[in-house]
C-alpha atoms as a PDB file:
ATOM      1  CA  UNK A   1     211.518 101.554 -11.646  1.00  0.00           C
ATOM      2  CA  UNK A   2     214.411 102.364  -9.079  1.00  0.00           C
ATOM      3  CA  UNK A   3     217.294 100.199  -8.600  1.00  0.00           C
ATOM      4  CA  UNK A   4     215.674  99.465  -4.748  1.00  0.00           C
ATOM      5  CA  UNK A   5     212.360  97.587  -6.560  1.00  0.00           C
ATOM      6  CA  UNK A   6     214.480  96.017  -9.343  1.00  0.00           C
ATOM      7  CA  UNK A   7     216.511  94.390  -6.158  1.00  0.00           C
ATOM      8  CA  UNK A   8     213.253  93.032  -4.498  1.00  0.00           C
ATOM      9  CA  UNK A   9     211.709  91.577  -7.748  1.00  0.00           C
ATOM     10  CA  UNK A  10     215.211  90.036  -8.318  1.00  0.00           C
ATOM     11  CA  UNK A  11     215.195  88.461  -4.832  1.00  0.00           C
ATOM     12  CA  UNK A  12     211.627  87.362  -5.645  1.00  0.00           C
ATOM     13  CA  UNK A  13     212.454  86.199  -9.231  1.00  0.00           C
ATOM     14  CA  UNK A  14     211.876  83.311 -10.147  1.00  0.00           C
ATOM     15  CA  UNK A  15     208.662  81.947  -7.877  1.00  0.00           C
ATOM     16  CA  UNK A  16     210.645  82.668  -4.702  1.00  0.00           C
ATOM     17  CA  UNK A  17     207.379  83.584  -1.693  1.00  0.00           C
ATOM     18  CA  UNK A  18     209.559  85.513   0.473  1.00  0.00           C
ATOM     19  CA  UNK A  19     208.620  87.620   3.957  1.00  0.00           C
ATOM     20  CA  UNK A  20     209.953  91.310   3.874  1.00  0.00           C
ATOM     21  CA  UNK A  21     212.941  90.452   6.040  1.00  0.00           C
ATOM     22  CA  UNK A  22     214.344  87.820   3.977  1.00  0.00           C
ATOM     23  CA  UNK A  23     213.619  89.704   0.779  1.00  0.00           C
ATOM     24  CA  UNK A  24     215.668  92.527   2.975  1.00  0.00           C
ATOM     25  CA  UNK A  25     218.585  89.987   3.398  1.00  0.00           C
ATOM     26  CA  UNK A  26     218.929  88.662  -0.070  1.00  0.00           C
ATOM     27  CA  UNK A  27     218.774  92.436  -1.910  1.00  0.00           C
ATOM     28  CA  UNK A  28     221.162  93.598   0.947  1.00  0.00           C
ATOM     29  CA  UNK A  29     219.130  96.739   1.403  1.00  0.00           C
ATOM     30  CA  UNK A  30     217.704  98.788   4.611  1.00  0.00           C
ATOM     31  CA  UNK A  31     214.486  98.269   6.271  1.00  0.00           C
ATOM     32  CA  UNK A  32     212.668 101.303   4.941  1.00  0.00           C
ATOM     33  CA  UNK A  33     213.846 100.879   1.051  1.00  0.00           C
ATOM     34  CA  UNK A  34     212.470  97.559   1.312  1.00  0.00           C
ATOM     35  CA  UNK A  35     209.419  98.524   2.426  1.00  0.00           C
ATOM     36  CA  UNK A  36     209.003 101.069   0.321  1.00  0.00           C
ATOM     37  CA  UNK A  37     209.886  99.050  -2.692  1.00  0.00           C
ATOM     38  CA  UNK A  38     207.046  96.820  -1.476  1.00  0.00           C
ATOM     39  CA  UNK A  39     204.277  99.003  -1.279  1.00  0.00           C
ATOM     40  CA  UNK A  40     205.437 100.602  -4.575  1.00  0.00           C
ATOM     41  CA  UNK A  41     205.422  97.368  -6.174  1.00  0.00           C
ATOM     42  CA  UNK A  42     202.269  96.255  -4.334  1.00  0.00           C
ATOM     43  CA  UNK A  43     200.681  99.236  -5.839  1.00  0.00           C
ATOM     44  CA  UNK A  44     201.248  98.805  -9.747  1.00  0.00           C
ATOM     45  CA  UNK A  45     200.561  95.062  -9.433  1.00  0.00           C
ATOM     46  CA  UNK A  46     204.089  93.714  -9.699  1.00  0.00           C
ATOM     47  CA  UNK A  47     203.987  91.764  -6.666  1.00  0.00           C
ATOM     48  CA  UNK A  48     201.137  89.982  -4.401  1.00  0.00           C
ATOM     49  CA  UNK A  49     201.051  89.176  -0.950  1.00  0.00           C
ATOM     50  CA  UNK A  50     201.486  85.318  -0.724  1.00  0.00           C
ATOM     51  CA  UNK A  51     200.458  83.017   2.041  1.00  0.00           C
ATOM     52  CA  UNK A  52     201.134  82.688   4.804  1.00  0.00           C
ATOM     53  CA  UNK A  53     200.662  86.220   5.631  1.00  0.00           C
ATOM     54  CA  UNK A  54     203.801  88.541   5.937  1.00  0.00           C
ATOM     55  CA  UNK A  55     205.046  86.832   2.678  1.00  0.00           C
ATOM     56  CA  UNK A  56     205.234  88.440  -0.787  1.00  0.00           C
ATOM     57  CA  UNK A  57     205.834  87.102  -4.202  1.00  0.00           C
ATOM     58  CA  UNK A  58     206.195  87.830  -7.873  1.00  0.00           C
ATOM     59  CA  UNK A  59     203.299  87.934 -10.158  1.00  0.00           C
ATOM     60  CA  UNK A  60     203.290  87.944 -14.079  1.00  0.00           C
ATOM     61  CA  UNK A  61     203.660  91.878 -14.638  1.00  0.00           C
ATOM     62  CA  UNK A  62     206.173  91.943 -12.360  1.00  0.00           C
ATOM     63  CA  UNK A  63     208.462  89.147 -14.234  1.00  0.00           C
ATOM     64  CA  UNK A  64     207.617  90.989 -17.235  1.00  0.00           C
ATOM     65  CA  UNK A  65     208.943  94.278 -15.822  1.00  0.00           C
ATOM     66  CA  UNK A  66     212.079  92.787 -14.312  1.00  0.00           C
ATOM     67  CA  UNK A  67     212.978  91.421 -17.894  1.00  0.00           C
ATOM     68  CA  UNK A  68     212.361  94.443 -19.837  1.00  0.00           C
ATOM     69  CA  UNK A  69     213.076  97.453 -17.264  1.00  0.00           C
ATOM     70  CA  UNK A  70     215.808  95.153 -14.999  1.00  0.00           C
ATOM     71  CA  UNK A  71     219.003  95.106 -17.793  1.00  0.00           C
ATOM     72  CA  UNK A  72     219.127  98.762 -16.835  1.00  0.00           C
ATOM     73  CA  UNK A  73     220.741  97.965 -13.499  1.00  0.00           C
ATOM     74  CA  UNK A  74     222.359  95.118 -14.159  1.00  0.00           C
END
């Protein structure tokens, strides 16, 4: 896991549905990491898009993975 998807499951940590520009704001990093990070995430099932549309939020696997994987960057 890079330190760019440890920041978005951190802004999305605990049950926190956030769209892609506030997720963005709160791990202070650029457009295209975030994005990235969300369709990486997206991809392995550590995140789910939430509704309303645009909005994304953390699903089991992915609070599992920030616990164990996340005191790396921390």
């Amino acid at each position: 896991m890079t330190p760019a998807e440890v920041a978005v499951l951190a802004a999305l940590h605990p049950d926190n549905v956030l769209t892609a520009a506030q997720i963005q704001q709160a791990s202070t990093l650029t457009t295209w990491r975030t994005r990235n990070a969300l369709a990486q995430l997206e991809s392995r099932g550590l995140i789910i898009p939430s509704h309303p549309r645009g909005r994304w939020r953390i699903s089991p696997r992915g609070r599992a993975a920030l616990m164990t994987k996340g005191r790396r960057f921390a």
